[in-house]
Protein backbone atom coordinates (compact mmCIF):
# COMPACT_ATOMS: atom_id res chain seq x y z
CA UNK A 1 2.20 14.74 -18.92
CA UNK A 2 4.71 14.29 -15.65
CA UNK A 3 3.41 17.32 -14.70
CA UNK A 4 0.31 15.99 -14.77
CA UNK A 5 0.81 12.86 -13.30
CA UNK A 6 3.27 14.10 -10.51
CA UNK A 7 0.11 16.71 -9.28
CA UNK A 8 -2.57 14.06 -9.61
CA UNK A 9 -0.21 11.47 -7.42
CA UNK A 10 0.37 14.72 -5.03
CA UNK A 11 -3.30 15.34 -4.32
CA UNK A 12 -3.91 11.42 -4.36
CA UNK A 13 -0.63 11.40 -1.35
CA UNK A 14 -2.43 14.38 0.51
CA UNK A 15 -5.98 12.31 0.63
CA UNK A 16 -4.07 9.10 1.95
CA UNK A 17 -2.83 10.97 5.02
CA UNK A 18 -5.70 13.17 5.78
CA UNK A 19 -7.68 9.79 5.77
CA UNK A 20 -5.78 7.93 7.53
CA UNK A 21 -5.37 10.19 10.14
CA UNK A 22 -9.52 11.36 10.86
CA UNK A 23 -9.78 7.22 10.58
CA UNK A 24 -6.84 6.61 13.11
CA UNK A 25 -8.82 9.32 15.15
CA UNK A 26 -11.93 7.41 14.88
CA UNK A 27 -10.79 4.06 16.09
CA UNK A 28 -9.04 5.68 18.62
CA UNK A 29 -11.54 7.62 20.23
CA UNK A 30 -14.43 5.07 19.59
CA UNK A 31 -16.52 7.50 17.23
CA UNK A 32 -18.85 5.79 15.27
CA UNK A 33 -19.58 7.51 11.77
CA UNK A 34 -22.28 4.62 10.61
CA UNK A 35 -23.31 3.56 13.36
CA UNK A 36 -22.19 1.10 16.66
CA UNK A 37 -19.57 -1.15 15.26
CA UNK A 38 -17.55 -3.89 17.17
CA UNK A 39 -15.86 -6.25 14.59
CA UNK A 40 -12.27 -5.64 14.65
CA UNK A 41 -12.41 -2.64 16.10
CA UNK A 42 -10.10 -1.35 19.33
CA UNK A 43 -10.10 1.77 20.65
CA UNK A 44 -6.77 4.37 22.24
CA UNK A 45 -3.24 2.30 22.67
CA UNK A 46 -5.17 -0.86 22.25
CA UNK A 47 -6.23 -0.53 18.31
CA UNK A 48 -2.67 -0.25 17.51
CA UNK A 49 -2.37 -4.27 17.81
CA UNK A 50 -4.24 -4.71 14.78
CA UNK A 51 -2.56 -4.81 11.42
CA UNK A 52 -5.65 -3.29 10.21
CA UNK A 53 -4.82 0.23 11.85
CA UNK A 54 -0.49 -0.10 11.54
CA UNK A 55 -0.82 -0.57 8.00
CA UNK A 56 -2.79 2.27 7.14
CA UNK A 57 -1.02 4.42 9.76
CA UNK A 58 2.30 3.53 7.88
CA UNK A 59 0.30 4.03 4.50
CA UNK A 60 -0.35 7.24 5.42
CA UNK A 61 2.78 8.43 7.18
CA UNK A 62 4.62 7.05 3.64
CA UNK A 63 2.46 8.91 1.37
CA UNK A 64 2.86 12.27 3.61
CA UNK A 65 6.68 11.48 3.34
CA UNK A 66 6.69 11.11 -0.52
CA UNK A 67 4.10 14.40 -0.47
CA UNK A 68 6.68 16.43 0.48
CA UNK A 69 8.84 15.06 -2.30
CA UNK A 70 6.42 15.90 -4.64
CA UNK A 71 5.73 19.25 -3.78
CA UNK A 72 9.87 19.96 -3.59
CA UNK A 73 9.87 18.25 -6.89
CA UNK A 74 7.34 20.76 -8.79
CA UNK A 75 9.05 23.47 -7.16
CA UNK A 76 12.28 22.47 -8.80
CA UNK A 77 11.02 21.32 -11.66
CA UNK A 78 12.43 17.84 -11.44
CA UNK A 79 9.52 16.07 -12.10
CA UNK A 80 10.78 12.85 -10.30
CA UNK A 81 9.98 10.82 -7.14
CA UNK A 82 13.06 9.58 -5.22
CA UNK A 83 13.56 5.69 -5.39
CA UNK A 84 13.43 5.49 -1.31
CA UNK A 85 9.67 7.33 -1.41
CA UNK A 86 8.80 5.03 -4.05
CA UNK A 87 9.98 2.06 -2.58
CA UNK A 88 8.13 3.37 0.93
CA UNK A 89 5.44 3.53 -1.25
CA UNK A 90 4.99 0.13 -2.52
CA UNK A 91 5.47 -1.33 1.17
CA UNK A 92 2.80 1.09 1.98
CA UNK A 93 0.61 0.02 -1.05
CA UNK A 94 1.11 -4.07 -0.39
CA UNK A 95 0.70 -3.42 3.63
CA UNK A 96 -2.85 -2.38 2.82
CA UNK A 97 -3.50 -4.32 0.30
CA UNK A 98 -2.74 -7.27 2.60
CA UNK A 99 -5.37 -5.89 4.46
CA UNK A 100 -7.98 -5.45 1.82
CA UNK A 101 -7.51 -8.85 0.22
CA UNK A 102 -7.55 -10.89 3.69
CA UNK A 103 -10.66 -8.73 5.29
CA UNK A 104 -12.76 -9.42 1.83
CA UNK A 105 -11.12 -13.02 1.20
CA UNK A 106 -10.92 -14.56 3.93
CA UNK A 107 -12.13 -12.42 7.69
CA UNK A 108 -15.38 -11.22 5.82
CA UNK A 109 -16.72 -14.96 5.84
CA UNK A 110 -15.71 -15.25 9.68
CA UNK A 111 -18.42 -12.80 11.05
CA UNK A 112 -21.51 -12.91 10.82
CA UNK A 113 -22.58 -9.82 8.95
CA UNK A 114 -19.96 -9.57 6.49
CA UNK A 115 -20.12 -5.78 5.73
CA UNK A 116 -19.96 -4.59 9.31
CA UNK A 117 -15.98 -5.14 8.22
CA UNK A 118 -16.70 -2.14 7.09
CA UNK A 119 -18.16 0.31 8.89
CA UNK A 120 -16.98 3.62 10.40
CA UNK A 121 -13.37 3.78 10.51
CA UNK A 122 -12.61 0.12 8.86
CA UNK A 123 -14.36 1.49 5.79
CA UNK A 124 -11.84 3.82 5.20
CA UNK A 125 -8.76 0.88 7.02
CA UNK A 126 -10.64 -2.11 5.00
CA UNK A 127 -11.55 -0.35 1.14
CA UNK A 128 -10.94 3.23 0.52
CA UNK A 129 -7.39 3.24 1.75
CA UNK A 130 -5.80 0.52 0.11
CA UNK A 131 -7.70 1.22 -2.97
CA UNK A 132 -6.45 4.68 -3.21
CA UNK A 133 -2.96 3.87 -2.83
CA UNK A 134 -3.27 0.87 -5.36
CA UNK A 135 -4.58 3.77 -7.54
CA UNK A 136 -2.07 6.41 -6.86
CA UNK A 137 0.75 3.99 -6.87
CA UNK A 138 0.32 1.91 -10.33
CA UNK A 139 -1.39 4.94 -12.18
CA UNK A 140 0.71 8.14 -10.88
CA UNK A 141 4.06 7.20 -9.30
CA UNK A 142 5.89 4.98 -12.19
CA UNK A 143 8.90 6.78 -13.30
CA UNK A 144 12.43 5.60 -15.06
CA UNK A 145 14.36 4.10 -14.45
CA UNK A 146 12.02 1.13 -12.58
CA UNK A 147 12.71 -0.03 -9.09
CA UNK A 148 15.01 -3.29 -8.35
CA UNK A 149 13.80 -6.49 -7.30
CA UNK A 150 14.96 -4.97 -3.76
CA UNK A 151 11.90 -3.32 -3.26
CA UNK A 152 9.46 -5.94 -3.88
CA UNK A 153 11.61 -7.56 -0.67
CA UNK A 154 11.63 -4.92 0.98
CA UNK A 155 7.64 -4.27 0.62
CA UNK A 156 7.45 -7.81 2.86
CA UNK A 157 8.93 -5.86 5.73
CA UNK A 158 5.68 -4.46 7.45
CA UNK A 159 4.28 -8.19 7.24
CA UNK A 160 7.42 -9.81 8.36
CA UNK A 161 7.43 -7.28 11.54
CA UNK A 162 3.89 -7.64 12.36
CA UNK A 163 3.88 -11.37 11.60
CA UNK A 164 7.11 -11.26 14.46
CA UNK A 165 4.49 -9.57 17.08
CA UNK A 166 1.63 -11.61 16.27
CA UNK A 167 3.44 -15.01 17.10
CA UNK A 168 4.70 -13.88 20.21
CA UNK A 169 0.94 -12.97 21.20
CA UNK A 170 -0.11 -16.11 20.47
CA UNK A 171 2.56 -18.12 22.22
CA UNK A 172 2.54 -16.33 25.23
CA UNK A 173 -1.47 -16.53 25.41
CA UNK A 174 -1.44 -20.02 24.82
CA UNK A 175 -2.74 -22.72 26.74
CA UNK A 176 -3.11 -26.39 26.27
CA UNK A 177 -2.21 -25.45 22.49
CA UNK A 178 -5.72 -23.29 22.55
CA UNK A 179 -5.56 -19.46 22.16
CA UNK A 180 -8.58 -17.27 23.15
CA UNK A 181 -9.95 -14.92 20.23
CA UNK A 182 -9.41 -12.66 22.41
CA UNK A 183 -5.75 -12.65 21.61
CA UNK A 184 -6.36 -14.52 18.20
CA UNK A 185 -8.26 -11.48 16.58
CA UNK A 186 -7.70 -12.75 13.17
CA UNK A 187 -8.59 -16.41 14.14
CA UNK A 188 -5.92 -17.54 12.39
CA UNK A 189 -4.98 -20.33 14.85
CA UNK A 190 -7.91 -21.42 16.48
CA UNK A 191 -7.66 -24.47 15.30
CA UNK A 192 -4.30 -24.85 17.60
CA UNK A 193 -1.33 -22.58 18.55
CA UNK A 194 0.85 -25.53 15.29
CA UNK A 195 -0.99 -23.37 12.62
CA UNK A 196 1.16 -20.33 13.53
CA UNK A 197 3.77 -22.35 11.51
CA UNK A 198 1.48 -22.84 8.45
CA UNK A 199 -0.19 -19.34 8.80
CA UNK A 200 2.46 -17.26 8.85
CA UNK A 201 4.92 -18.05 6.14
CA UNK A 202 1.60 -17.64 4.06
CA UNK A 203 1.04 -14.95 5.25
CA UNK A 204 4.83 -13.93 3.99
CA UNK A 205 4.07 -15.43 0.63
CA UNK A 206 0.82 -14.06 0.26
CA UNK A 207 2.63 -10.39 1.14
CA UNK A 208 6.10 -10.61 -0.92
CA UNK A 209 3.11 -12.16 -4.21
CA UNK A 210 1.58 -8.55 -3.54
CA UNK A 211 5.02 -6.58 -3.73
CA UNK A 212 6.03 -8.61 -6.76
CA UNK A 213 2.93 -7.47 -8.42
CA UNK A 214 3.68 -3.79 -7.71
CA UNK A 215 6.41 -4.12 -8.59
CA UNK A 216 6.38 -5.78 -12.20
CA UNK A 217 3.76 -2.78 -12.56
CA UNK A 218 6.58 -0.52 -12.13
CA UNK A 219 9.35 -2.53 -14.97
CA UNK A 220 6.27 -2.71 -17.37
CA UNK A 221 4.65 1.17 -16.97
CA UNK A 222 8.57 2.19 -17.43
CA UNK A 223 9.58 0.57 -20.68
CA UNK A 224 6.19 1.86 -22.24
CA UNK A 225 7.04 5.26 -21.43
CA UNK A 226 11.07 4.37 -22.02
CA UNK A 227 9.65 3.03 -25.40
CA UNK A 228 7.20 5.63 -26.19
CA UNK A 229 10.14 8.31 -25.52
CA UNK A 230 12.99 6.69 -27.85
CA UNK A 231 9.93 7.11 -30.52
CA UNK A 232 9.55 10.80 -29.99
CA UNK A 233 13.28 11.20 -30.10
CA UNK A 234 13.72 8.82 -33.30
CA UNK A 235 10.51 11.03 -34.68
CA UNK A 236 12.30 14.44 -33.60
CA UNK A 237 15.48 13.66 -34.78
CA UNK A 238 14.80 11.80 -38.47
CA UNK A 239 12.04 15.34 -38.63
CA UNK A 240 14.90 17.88 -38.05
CA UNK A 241 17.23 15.34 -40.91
CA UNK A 242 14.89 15.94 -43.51
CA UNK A 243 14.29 19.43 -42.18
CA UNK A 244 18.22 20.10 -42.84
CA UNK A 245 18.22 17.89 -46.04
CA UNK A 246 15.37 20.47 -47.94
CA UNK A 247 16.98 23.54 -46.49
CA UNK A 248 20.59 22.12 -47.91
CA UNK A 249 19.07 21.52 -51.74
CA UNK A 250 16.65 24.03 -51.65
């Protein structure tokens, strides 16, 4: 069953990356797969200021990284994920889900045309990404013992960083307290340069909720499985007992 579960999160690891790279590709060339797109979209050194494209660039460089683990791990026949690649993962996993849940909750009602969020490569930045590392992370890459609180802190990081950059954009673009979309891409403050102060500890909060989340998922799938294996052993042991007991009066 780790077996199992350690190949499945392998091939789900390998499908991140590949992804994430022909999508990085995309943006940065200025393909279009479905056709002309120009929400949110940036093309060469420029689509790196979106959170959009460093999330899923990290999401994919992390699952890569923890990959490689995997296949060492079959090879040896460990079985087991190092903490640090797990705890990549998760900031990985609540990067993009930050992503997914402000593009359909909250950017999506912005635009006009709501799905042209996601088209060509913010289909696979906007949905499949995130959703395949939710996937891979809560259903293939819980193990025992669980991570510590640490790593739900720790899964803030990408946020925090980005949240760092994104002020000093919008300070140093202001003007008369206004900032031009052009430099508010997320029109998070165009309302005035004072909701940076409300936006982005939200932001934070919003981000650390996420890691907590992935977290607990981790505590919970790990005493089920701790649980579930003190059973076998209890069954194995009090089996092999009786097993001795007949073979002693018989």
């Amino acid at each position: 069953m780790i077996r199992s579960r350690l190949r499945a999160s392998l091939i789900f690891n390998l499908l991140i990356f590949a992804l994430a790279l022909a999508a990085t590709l995309m943006m940065f060339t200025g393909f279009d797969l479905m056709g002309k797109n120009l929400t949110l979209t940036a093309t060469r050194l420029e689509a790196f200021k979106l959170f959009t494209v460093d999330s899923n660039v990290f999401a994919g460089i992390a699952s890569l990284l923890i990959a490689i683990c995997e296949i060492g791990a079959l090879r040896r026949g460990e079985y087991r994920i190092p903490v640090w690649a797990r705890t990549l993962k998760l900031c990985a996993a609540t990067a993009v889900a930050v992503t997914f849940l402000v593009t359909a909750g909250f950017l999506g009602f912005l635009v006009e045309d709501y799905f042209s969020l996601y088209l060509n490569a913010n289909f696979f930045f906007h949905f499949l990404i995130p959703v395949l590392c939710a996937v891979s992370f809560l259903c293939f890459e819980q193990s025992i013992p669980p991570l510590s609180i640490r790593a739900a802190l720790c899964g803030v990081l990408p946020t925090a960083l980005y949240a760092v950059y994104y002020g000093i954009n919008v300070f140093s673009h202001a003007e008369n307290g206004r900032v031009s979309p052009r430099y508010d891409w997320y029109y998070f403050v165009q309302g005035g340069v004072w909701q940076i102060w409300i936006v982005l500890p939200v932001m934070l909060l919003f981000s650390y909720l996420i890691a907590l989340a992935f977290w607990g998922s981790t505590g919970r799938a790990s005493c089920k499985r701790s649980r579930f294996d003190s059973f076998c052993v209890s069954t194995c042991f009090f089996s092999r007992l009786r097993y001795n007991s007949n073979d002693h009066f018989f």
